[in-house]
C-alpha atoms as a PDB file:
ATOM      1  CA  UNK A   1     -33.419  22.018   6.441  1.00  0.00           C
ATOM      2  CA  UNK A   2     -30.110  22.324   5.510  1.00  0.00           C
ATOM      3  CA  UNK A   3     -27.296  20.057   5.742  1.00  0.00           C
ATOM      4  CA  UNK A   4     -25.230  20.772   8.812  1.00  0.00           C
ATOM      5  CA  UNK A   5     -22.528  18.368  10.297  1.00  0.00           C
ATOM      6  CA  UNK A   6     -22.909  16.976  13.710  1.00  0.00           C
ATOM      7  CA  UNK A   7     -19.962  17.858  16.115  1.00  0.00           C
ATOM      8  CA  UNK A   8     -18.855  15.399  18.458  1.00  0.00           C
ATOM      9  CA  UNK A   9     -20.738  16.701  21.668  1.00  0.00           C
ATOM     10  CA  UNK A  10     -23.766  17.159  19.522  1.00  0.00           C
ATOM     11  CA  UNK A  11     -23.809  13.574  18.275  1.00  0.00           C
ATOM     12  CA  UNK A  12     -23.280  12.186  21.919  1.00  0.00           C
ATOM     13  CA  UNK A  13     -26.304  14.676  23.057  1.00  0.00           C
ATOM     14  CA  UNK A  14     -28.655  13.351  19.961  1.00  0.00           C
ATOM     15  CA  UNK A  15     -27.352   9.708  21.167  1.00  0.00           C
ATOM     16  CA  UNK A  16     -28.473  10.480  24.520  1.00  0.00           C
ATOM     17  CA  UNK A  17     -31.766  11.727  23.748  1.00  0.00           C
ATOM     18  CA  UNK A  18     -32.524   8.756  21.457  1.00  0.00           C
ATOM     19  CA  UNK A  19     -31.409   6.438  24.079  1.00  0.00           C
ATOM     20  CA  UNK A  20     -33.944   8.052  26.574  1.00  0.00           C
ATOM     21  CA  UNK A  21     -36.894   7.233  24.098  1.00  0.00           C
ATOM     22  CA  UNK A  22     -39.348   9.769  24.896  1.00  0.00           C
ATOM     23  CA  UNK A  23     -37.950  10.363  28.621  1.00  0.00           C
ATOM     24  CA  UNK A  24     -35.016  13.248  27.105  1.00  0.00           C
ATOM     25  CA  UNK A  25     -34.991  16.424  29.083  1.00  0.00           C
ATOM     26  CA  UNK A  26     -31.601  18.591  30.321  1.00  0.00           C
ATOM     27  CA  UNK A  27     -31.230  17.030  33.373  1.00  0.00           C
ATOM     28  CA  UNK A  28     -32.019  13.106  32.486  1.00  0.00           C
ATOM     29  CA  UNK A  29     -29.318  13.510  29.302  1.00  0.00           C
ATOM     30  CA  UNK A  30     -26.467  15.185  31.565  1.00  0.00           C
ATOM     31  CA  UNK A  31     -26.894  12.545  33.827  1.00  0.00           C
ATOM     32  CA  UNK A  32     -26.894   9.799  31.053  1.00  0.00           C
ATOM     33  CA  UNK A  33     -23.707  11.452  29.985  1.00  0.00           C
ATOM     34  CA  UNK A  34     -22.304  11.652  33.273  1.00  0.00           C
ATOM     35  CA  UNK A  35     -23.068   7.923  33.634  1.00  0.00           C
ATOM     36  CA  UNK A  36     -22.247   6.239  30.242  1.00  0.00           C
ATOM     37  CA  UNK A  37     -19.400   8.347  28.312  1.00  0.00           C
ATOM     38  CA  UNK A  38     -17.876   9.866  31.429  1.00  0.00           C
ATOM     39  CA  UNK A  39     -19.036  13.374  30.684  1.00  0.00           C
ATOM     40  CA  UNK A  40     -19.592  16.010  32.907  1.00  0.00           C
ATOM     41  CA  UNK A  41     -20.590  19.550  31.830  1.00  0.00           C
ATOM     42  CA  UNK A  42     -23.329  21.790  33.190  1.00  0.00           C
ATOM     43  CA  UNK A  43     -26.695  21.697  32.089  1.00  0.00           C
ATOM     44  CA  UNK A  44     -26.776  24.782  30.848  1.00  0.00           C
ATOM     45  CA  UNK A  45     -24.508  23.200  27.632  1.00  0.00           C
ATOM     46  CA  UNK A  46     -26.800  20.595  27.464  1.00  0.00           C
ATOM     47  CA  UNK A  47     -29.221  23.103  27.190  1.00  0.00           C
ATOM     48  CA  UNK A  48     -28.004  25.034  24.572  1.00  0.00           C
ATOM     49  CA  UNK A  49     -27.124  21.692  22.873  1.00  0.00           C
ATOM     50  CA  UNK A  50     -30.477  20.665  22.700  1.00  0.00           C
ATOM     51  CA  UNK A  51     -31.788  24.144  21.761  1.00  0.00           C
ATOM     52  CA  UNK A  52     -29.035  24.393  18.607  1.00  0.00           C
ATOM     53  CA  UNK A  53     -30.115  20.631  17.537  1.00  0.00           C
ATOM     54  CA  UNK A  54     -33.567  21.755  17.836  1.00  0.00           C
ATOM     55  CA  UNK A  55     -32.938  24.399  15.358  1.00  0.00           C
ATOM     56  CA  UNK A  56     -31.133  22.300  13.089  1.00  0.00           C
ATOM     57  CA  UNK A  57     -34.103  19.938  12.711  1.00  0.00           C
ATOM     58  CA  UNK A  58     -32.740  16.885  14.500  1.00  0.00           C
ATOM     59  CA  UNK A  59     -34.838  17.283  17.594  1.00  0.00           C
ATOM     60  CA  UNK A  60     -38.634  18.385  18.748  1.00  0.00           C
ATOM     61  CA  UNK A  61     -39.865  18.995  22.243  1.00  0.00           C
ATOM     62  CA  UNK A  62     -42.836  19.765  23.712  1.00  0.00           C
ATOM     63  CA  UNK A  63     -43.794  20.869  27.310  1.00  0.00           C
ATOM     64  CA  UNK A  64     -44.862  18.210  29.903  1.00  0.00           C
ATOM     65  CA  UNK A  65     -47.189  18.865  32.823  1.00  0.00           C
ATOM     66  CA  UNK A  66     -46.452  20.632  35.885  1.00  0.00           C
ATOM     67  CA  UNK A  67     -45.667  18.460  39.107  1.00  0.00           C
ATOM     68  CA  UNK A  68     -45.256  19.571  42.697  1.00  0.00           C
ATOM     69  CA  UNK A  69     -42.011  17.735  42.311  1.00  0.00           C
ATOM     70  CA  UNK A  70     -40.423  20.687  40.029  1.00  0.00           C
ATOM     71  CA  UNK A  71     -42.336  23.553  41.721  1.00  0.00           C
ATOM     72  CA  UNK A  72     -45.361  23.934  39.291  1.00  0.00           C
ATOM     73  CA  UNK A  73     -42.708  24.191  36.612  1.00  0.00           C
ATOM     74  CA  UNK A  74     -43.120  22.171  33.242  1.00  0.00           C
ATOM     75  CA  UNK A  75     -40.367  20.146  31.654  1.00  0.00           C
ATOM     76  CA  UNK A  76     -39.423  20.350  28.497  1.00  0.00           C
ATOM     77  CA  UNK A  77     -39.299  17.116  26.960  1.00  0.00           C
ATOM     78  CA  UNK A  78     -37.308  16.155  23.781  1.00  0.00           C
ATOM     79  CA  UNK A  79     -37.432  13.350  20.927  1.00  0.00           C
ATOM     80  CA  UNK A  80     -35.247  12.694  17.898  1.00  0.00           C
ATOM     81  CA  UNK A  81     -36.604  13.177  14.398  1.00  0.00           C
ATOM     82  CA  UNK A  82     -36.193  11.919  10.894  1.00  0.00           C
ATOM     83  CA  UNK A  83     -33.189  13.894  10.053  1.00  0.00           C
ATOM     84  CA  UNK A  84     -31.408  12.570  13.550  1.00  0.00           C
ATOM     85  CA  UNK A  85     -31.759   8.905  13.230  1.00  0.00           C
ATOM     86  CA  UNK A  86     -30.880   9.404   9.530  1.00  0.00           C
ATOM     87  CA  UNK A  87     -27.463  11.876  10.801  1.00  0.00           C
ATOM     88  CA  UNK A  88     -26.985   8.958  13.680  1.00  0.00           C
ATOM     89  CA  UNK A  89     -26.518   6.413  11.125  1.00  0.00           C
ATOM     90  CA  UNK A  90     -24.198   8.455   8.832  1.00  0.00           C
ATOM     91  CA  UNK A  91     -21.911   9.388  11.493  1.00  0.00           C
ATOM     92  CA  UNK A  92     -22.154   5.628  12.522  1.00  0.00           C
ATOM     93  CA  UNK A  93     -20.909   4.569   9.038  1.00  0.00           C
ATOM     94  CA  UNK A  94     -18.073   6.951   8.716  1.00  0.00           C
ATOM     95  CA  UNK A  95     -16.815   5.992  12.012  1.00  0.00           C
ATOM     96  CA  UNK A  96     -17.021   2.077  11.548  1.00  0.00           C
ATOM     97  CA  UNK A  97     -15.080   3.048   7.853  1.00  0.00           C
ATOM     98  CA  UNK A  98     -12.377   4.952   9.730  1.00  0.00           C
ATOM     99  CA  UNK A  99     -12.323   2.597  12.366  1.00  0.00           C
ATOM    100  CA  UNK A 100     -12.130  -0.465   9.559  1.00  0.00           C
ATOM    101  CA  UNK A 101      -9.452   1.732   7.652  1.00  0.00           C
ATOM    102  CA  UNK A 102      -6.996   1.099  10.722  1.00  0.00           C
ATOM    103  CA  UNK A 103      -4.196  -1.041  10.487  1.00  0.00           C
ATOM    104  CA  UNK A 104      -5.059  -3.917  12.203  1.00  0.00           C
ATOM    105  CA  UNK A 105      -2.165  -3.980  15.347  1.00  0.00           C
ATOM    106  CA  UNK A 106      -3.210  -0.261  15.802  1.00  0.00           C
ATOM    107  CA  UNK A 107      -7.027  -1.111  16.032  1.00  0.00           C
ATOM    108  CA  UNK A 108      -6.413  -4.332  18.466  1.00  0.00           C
ATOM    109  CA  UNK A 109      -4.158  -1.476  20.686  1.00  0.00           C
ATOM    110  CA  UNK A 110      -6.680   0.614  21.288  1.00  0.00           C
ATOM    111  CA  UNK A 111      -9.142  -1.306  21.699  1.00  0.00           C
ATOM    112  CA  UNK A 112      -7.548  -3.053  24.414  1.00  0.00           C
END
């Protein structure tokens, strides 16, 4: 896999899916996002979000069974890999540098 850099909405998707531990599909991370960063977009970005990371080697998925809930359908059901957590905790550290690298009346501004 190649190195590729996370954008913003990717990074908050990848978040999301870690933070569902095994319970990640479109519609439970749109509503995560909805709920905890005040993010609403359609599910077909999450979607393709979680399709792109897939292909970049930060997420797998695999098909769950059918229930009469969904129709008979399957859900597709994702979970981080290696590469995420290790991409997670890089764009962690750069943020908590820049954030650090702040003068400290700007950083107690925002943050309040």
């Amino acid at each position: 896999m190649r190195r590729e850099q996370l954008g913003e909405f990717e990074e908050l998707v990848l978040m999301a899916v870690a933070a569902l531990n095994g319970e990640a599909y479109g519609l439970s991370v749109r509503t995560l996002l909805a709920n905890e960063a005040g993010r609403e977009v359609s599910l077909g970005a999450i979607h393709a979000t979680l399709y792109r990371l897939q292909d970049k080697g930060y997420l797998e998925s695999g098909l769950e069974g059918a229930t009469e809930t969904r129709g008979g359908r399957r859900k597709r059901m994702f979970r981080v890999t290696g590469a995420a957590k290790r991409a997670l905790s890089q764009a962690r550290t750069v943020r908590e540098t820049l954030w650090s690298l702040m003068p400290k009346a700007i950083r107690t501004e925002v943050a309040s």
